[in-house]
N, C-alpha and C. Protein backbone atom coordinates (compact mmCIF):
# COMPACT_ATOMS: atom_id res chain seq x y z
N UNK A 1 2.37 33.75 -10.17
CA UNK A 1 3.80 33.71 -9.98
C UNK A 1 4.42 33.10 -11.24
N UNK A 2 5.27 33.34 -11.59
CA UNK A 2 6.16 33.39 -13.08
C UNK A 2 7.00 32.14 -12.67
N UNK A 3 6.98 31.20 -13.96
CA UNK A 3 7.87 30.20 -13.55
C UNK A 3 7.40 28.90 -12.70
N UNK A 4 6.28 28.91 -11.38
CA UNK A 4 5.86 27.81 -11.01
C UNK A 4 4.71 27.53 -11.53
N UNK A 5 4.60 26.04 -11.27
CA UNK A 5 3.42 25.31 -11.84
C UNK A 5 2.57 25.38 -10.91
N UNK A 6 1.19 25.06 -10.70
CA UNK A 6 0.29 24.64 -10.28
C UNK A 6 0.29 23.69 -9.30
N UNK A 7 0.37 23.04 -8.28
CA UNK A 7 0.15 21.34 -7.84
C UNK A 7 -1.46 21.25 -7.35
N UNK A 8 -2.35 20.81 -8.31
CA UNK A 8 -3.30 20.63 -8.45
C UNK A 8 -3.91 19.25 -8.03
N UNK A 9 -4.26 18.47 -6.47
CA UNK A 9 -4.05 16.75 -6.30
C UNK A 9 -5.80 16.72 -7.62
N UNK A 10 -4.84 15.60 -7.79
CA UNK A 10 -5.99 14.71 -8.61
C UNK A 10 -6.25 13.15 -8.22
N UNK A 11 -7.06 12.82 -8.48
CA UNK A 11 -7.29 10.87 -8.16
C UNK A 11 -7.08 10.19 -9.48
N UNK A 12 -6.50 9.18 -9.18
CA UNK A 12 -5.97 8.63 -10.56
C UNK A 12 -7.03 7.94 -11.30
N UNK A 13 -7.28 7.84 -12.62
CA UNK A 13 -7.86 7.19 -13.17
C UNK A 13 -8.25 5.33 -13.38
N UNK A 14 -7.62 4.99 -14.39
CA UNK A 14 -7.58 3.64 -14.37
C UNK A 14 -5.78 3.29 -13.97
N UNK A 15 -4.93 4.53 -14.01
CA UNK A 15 -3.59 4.65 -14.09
C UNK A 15 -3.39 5.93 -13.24
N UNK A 16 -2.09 5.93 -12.15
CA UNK A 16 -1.60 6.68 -11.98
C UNK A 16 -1.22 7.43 -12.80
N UNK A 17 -1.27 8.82 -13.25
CA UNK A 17 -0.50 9.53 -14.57
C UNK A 17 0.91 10.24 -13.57
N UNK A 18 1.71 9.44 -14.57
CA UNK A 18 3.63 9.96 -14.25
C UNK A 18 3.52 11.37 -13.86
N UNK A 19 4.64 11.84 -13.56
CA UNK A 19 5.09 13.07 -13.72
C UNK A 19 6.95 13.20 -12.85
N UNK A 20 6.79 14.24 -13.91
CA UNK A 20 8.78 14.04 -13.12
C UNK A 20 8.37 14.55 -11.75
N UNK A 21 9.20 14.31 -11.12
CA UNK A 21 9.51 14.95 -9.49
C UNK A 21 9.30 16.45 -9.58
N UNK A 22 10.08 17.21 -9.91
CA UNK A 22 10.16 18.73 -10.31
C UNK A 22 9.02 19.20 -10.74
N UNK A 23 8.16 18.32 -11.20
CA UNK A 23 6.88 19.31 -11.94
C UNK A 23 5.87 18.94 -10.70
N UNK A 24 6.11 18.27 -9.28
CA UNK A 24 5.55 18.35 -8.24
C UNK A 24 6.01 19.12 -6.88
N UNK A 25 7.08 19.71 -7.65
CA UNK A 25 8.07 21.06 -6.17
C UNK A 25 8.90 19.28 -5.50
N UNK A 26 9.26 18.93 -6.56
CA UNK A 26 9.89 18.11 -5.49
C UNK A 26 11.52 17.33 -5.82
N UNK A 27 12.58 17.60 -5.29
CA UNK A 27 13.64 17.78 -5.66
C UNK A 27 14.01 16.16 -5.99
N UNK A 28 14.06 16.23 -7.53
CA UNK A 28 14.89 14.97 -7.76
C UNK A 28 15.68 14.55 -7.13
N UNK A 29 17.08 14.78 -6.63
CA UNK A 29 18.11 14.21 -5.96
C UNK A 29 17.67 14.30 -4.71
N UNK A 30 17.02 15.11 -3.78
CA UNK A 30 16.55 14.38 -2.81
C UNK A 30 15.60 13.22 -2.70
N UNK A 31 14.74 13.16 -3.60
CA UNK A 31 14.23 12.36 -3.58
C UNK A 31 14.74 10.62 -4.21
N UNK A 32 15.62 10.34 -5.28
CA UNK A 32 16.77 9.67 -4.98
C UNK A 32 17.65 9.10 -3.89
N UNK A 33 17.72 10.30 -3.31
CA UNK A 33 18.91 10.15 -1.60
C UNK A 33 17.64 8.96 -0.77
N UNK A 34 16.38 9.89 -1.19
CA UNK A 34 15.13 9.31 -0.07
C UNK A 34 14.69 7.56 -0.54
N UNK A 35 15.16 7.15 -1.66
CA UNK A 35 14.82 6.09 -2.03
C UNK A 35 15.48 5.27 -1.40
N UNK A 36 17.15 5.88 -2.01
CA UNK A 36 18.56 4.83 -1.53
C UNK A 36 18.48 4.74 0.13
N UNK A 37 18.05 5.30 0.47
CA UNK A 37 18.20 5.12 2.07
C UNK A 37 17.12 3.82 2.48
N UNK A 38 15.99 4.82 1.64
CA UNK A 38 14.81 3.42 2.29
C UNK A 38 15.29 2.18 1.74
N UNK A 39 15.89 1.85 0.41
CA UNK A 39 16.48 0.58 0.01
C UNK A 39 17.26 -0.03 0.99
N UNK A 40 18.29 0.92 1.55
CA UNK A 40 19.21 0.37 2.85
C UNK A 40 18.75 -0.27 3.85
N UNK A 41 17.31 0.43 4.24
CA UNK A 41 16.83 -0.13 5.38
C UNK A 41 15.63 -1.23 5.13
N UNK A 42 15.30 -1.65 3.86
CA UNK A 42 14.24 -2.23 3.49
C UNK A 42 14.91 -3.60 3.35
N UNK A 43 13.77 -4.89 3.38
CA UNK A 43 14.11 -6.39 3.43
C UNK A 43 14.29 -6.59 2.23
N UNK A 44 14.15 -8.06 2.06
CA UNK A 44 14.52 -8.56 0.88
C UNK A 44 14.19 -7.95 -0.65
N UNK A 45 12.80 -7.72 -0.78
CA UNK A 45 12.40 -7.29 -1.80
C UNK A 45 13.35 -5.43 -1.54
N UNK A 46 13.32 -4.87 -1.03
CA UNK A 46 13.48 -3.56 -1.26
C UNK A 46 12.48 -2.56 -1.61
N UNK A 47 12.96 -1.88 -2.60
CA UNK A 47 11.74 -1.00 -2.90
C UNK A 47 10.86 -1.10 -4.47
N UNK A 48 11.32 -2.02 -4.54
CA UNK A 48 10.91 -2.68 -6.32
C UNK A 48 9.04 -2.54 -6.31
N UNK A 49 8.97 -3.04 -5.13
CA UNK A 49 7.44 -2.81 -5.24
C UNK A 49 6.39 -1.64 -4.23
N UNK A 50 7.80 -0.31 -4.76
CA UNK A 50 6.99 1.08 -4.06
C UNK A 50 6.56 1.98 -5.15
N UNK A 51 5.64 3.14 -4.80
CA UNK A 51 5.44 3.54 -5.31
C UNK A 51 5.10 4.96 -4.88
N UNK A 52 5.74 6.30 -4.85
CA UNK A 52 5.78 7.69 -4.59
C UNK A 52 4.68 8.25 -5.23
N UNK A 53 3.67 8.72 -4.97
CA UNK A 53 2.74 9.44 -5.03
C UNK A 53 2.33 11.10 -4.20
N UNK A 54 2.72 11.78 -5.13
CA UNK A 54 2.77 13.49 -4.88
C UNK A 54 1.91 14.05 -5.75
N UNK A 55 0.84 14.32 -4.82
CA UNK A 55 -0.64 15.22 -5.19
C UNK A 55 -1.12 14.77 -6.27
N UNK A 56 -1.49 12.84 -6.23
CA UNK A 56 -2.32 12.38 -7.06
C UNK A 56 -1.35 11.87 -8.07
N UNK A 57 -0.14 12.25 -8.33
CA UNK A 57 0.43 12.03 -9.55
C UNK A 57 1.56 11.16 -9.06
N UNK A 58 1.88 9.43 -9.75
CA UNK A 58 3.56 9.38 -9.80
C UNK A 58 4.47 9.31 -9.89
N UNK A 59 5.85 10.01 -8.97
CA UNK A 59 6.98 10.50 -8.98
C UNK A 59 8.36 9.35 -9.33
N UNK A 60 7.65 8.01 -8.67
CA UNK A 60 8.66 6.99 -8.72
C UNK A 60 7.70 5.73 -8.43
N UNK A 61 8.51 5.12 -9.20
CA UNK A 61 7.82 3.61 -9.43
C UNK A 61 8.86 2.26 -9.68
N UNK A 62 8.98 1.74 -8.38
CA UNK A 62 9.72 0.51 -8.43
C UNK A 62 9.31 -0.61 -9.84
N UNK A 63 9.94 -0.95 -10.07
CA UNK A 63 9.64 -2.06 -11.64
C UNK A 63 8.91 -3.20 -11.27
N UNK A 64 8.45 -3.90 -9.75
CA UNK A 64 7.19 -4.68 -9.60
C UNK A 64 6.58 -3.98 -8.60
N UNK A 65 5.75 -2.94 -9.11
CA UNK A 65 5.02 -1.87 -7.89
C UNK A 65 3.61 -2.50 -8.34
N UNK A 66 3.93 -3.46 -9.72
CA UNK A 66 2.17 -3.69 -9.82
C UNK A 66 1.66 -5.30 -9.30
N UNK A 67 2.87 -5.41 -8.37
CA UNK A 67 2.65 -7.17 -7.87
C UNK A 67 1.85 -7.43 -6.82
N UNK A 68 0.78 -8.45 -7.21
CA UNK A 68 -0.55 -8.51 -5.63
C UNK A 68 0.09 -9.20 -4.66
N UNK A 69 -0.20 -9.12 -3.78
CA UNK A 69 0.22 -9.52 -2.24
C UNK A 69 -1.16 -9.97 -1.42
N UNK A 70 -0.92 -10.93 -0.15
CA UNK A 70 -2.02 -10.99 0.63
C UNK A 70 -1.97 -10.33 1.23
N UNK A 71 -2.32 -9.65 2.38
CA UNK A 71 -2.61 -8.13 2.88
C UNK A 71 -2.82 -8.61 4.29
N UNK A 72 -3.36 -9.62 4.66
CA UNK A 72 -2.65 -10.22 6.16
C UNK A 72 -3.85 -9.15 6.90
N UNK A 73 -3.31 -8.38 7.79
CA UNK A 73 -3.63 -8.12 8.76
C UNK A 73 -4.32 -6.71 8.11
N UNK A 74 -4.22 -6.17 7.01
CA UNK A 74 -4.88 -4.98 6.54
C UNK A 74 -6.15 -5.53 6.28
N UNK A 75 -6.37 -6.49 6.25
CA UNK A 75 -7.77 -6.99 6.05
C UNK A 75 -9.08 -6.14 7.13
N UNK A 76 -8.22 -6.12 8.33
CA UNK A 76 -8.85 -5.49 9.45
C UNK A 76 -9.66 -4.46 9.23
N UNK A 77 -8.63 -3.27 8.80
CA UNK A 77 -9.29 -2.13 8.13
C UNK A 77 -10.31 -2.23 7.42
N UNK A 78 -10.31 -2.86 6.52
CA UNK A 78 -11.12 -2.95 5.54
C UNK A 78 -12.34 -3.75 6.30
N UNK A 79 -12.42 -4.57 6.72
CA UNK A 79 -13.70 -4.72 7.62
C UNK A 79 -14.01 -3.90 8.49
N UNK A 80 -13.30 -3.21 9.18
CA UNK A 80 -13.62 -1.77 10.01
C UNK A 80 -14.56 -0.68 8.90
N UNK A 81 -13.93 -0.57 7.92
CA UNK A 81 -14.63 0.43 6.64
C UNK A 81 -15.76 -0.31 6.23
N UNK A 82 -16.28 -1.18 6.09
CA UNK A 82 -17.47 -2.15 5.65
C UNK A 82 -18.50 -2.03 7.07
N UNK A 83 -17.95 -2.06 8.27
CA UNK A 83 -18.75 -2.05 9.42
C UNK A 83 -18.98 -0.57 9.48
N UNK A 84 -18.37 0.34 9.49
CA UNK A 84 -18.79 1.83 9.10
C UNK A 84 -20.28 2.03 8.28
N UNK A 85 -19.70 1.31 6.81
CA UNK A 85 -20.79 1.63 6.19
C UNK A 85 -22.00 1.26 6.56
N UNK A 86 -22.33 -0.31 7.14
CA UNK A 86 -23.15 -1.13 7.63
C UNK A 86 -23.93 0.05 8.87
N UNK A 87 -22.95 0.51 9.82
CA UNK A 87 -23.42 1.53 10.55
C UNK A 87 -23.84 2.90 9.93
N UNK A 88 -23.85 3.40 9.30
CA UNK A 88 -24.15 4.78 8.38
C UNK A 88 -25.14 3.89 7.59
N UNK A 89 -25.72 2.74 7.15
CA UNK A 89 -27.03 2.26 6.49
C UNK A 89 -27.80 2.09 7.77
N UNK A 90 -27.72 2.23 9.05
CA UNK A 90 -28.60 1.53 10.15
C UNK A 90 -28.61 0.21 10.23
N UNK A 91 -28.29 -0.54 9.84
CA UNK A 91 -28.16 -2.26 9.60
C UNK A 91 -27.39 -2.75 10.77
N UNK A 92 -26.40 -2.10 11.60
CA UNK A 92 -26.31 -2.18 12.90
C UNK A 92 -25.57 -1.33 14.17
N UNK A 93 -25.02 -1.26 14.97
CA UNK A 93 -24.23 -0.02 15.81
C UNK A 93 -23.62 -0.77 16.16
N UNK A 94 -22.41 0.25 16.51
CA UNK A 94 -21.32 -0.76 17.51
C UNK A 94 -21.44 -1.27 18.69
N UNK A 95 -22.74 -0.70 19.44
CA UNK A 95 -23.32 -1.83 20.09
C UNK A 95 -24.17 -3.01 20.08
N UNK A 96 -24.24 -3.28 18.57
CA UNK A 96 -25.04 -4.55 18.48
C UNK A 96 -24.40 -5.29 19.00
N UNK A 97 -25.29 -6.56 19.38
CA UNK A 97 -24.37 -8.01 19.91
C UNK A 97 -24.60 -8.75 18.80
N UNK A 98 -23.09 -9.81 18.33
CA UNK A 98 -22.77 -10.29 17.44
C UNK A 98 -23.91 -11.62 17.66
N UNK A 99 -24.32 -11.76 18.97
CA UNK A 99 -25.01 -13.35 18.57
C UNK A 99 -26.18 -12.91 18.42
N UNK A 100 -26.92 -11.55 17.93
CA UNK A 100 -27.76 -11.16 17.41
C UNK A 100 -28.13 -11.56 16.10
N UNK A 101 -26.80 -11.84 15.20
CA UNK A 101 -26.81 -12.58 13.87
C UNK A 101 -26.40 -13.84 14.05
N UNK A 102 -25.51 -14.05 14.80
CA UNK A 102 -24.81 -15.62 14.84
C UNK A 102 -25.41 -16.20 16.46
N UNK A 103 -26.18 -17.19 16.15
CA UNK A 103 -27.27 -17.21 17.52
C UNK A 103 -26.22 -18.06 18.19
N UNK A 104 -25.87 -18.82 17.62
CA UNK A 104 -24.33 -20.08 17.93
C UNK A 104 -23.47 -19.18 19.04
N UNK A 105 -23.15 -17.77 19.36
CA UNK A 105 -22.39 -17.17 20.62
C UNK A 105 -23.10 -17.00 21.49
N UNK A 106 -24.04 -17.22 21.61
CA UNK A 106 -25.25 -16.82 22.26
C UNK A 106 -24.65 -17.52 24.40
N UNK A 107 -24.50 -18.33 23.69
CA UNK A 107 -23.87 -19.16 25.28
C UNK A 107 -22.94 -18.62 25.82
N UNK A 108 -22.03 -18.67 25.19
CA UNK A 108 -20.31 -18.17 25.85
C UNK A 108 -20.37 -16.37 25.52
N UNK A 109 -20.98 -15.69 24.72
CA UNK A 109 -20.64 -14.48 24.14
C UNK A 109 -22.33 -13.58 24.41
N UNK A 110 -23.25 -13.46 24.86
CA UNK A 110 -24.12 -13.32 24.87
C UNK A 110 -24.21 -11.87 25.01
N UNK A 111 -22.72 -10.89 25.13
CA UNK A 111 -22.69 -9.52 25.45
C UNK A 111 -21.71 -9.06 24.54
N UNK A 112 -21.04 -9.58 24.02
CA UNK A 112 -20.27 -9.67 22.79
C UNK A 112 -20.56 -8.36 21.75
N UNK A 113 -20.09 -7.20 21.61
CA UNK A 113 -20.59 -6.40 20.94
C UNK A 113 -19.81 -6.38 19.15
N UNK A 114 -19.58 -5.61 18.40
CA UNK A 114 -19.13 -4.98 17.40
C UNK A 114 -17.96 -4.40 17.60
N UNK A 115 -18.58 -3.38 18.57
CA UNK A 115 -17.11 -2.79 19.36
C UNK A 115 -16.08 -3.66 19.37
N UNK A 116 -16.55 -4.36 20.51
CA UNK A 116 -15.61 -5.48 21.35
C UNK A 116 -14.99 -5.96 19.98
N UNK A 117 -15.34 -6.32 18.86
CA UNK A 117 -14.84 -6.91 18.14
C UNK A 117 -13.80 -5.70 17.22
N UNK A 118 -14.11 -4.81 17.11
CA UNK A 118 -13.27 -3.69 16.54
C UNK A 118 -12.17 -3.57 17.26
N UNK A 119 -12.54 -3.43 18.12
CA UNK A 119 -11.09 -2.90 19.24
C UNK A 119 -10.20 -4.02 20.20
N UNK A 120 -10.31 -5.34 19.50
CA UNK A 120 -9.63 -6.27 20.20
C UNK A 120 -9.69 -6.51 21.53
N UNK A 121 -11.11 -6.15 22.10
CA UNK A 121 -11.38 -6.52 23.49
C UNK A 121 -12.65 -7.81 23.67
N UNK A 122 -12.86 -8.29 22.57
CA UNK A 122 -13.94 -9.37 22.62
C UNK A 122 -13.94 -10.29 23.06
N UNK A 123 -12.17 -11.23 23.71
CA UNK A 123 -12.16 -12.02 24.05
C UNK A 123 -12.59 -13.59 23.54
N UNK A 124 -12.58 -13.52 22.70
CA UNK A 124 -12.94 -14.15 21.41
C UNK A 124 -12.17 -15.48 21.46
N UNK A 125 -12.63 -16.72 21.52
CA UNK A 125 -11.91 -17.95 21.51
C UNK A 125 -12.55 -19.19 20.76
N UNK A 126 -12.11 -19.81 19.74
CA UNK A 126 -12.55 -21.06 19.13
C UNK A 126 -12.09 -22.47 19.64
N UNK A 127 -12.93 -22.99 19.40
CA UNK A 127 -12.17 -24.61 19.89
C UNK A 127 -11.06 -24.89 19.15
N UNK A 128 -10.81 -25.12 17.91
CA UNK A 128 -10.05 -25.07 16.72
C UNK A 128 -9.69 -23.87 15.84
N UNK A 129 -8.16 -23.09 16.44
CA UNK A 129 -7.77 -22.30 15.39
C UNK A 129 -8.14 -22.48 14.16
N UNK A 130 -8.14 -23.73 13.42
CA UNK A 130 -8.73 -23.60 11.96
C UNK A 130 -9.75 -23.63 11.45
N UNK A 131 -11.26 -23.74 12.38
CA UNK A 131 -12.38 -23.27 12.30
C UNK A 131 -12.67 -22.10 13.47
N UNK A 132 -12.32 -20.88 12.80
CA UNK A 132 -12.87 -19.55 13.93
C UNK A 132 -14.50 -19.89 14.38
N UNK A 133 -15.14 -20.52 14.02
CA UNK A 133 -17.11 -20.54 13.81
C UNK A 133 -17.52 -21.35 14.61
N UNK A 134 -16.26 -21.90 15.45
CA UNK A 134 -16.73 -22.60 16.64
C UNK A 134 -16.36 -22.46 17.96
N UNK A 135 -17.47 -21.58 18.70
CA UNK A 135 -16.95 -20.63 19.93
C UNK A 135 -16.21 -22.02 20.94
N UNK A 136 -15.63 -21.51 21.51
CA UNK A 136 -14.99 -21.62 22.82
C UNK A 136 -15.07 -20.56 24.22
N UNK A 137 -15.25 -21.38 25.41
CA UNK A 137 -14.85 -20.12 26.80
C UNK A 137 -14.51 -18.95 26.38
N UNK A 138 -15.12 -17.87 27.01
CA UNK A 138 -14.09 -16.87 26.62
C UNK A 138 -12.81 -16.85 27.11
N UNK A 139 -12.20 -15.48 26.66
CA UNK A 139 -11.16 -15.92 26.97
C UNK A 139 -10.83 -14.86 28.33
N UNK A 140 -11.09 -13.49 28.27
CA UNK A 140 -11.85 -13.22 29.42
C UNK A 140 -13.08 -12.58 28.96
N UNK A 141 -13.68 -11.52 29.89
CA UNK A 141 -15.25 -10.94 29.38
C UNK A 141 -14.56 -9.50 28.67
N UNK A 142 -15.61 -9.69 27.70
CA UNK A 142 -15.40 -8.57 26.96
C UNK A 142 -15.57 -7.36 27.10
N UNK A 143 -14.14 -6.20 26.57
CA UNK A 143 -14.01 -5.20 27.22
C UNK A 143 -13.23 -4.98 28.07
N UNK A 144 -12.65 -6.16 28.66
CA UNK A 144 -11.72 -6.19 29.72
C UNK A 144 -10.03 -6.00 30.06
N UNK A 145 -9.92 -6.38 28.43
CA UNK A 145 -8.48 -6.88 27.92
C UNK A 145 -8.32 -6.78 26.82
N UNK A 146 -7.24 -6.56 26.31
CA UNK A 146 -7.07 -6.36 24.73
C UNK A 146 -6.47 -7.88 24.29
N UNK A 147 -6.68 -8.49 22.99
CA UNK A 147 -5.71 -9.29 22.60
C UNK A 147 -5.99 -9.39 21.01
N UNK A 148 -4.48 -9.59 20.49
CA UNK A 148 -4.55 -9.68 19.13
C UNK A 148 -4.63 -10.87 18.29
N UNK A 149 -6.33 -10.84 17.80
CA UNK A 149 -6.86 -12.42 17.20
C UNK A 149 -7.54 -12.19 16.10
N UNK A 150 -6.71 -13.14 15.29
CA UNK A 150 -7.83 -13.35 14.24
C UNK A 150 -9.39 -13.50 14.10
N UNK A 151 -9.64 -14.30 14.99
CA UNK A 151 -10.74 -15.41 15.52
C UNK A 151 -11.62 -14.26 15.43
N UNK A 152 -11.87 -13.39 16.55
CA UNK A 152 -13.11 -12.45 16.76
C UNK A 152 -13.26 -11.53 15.57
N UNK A 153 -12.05 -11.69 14.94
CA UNK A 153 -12.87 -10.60 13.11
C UNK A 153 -13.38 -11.75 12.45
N UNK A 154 -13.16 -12.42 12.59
CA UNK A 154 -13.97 -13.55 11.32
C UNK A 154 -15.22 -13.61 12.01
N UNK A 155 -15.25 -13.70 13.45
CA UNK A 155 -16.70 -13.73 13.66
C UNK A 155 -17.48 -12.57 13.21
N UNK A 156 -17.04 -11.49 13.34
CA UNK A 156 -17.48 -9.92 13.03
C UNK A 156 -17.66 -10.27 11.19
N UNK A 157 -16.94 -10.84 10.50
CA UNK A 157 -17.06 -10.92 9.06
C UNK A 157 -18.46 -11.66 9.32
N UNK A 158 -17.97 -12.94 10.04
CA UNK A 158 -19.84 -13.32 9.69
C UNK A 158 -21.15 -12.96 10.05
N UNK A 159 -20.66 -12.27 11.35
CA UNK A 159 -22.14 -10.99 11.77
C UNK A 159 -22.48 -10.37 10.80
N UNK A 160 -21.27 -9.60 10.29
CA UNK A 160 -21.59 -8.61 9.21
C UNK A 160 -22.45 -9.16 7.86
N UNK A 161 -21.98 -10.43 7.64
CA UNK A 161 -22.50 -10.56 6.15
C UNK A 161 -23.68 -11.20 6.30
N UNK A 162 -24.27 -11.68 7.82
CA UNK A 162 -25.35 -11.79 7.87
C UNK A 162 -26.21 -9.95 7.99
N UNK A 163 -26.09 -8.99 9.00
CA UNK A 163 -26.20 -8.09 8.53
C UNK A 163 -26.76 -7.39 7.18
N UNK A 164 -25.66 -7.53 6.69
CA UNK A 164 -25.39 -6.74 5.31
C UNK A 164 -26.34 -7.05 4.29
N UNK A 165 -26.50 -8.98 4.68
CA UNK A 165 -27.95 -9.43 3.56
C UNK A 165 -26.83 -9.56 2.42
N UNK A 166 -25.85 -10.14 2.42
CA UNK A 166 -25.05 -10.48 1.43
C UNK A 166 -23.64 -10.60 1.46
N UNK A 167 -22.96 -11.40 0.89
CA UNK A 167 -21.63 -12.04 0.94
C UNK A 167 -20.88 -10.46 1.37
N UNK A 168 -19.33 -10.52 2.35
CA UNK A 168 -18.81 -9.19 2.39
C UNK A 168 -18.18 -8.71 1.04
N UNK A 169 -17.37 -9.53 0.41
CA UNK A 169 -16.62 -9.39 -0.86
C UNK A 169 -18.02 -8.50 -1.70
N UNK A 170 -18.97 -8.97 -1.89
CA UNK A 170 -20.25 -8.40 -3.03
C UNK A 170 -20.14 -6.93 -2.28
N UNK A 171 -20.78 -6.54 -1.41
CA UNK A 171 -20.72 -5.33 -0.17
C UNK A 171 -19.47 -4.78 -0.96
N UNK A 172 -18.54 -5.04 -0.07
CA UNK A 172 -17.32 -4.46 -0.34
C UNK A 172 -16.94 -4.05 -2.22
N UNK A 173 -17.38 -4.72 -2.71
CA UNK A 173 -17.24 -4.22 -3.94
C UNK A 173 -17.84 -3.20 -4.50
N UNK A 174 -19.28 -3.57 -4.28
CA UNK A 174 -20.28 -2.71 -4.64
C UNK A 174 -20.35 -1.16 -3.61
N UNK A 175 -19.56 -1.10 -2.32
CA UNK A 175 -19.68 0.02 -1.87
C UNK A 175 -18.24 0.94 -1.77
N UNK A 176 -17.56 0.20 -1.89
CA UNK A 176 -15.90 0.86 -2.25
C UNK A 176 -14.83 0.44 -2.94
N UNK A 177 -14.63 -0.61 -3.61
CA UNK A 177 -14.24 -0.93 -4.71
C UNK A 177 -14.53 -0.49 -5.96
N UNK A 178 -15.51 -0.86 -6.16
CA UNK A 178 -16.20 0.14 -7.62
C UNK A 178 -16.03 1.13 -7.40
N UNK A 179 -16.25 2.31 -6.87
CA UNK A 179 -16.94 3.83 -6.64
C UNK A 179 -15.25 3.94 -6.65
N UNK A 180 -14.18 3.67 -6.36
CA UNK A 180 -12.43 4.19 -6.07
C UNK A 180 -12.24 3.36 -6.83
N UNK A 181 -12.10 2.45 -7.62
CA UNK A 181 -11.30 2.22 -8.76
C UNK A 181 -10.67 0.96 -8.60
N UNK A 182 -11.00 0.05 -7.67
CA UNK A 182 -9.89 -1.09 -7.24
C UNK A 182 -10.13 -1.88 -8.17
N UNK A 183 -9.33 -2.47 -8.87
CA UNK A 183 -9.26 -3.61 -9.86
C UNK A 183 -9.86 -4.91 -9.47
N UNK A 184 -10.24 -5.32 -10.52
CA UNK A 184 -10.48 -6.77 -10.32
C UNK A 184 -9.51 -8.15 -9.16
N UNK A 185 -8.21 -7.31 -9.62
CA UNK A 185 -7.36 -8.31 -8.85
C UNK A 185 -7.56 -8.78 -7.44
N UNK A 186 -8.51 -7.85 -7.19
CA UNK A 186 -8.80 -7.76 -5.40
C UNK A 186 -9.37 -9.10 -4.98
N UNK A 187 -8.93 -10.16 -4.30
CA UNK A 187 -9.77 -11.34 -4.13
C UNK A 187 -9.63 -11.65 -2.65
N UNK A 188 -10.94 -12.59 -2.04
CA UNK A 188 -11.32 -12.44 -1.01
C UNK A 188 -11.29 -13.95 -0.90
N UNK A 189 -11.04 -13.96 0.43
CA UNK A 189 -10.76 -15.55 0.80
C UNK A 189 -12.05 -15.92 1.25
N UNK A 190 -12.21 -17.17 2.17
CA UNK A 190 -13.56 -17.88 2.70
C UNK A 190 -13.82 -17.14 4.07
């Protein structure tokens, strides 16, 4: 066809590579209209730190789109993707029981699976919010109830990195960080 380009997705290198809007079928001024709106409805920061990405290439780039953030609750995922891999090496299933590695649940949690811990039904309770590593009652039996806690992924972080035979951050680097490109900036708490 005479006149259009190609849209060919690519994965970015060490850099997103630019490209105008138009050389992705994609209408400048709408896409403008599509910014100013999300600015309207966006908090404090706005959209300074977005970034439009159309078939690998991008279109628009707020002026601090390259600022790190803590990631809070996306952390989840990313231990969900690490327990994947852990499961696709055989190293464990989502029915392992967590006090299989951490013998310390063994009392209160003794059925305690992976699952349970994926899907916010583990029931998961510490004596001290600021040490997750020290079980408490449950809170009910697992499987039973959903609730949204920190507590039972940190235990799952430490199943896992007993598991894994090595720190999660090392794992995580060495199995999807490196291989996709994530920068150094990526840092992992305790």
């Amino acid at each position: 066809m005479v006149g259009k380009t190609e849209n060919k997705t690519v994965f970015p290198g060490k850099i997103w590579e630019p490209a105008a809007p138009e050389s992705q079928q994609v209408n400048p001024d709408g896409l403008t209209d599509a910014m100013n709106h999300l600015k309207s409805l966006a908090g404090a920061d706005g959209i300074s730190q977005t970034m439009v990405i159309c078939h690998g290439r991008m279109i628009w780039r707020g002026e601090l789109a390259d600022s790190s953030h803590n990631i809070f609750s996306c952390t989840k995922s990313i231990l969900s993707m690490t327990t994947g891999l852990l499961v696709d090496d055989g190293k464990i299933s989502l029915e392992t029981r967590l006090c299989d590695f951490v013998p310390a649940l063994t009392p209160f949690y003794p059925d305690t699976t992976v699952r349970h811990c994926l899907s916010l039904t583990n029931g998961y309770d510490a004596v001290d919010a600021a040490d997750p590593f020290m079980p408490a009652s449950p809170l009910f039996a697992p499987g039973t109830a959903f609730h949204y806690a920190n507590a039972g992924f940190d235990m799952l972080a430490l199943a896992l990195t007993k598991a894994a035979g090595e720190p999660l951050d090392t794992f995580f680097k060495r199995r999807i960080a490196d291989p996709i490109g994530i920068d150094s900036r990526w840092m992992w708490g305790d």
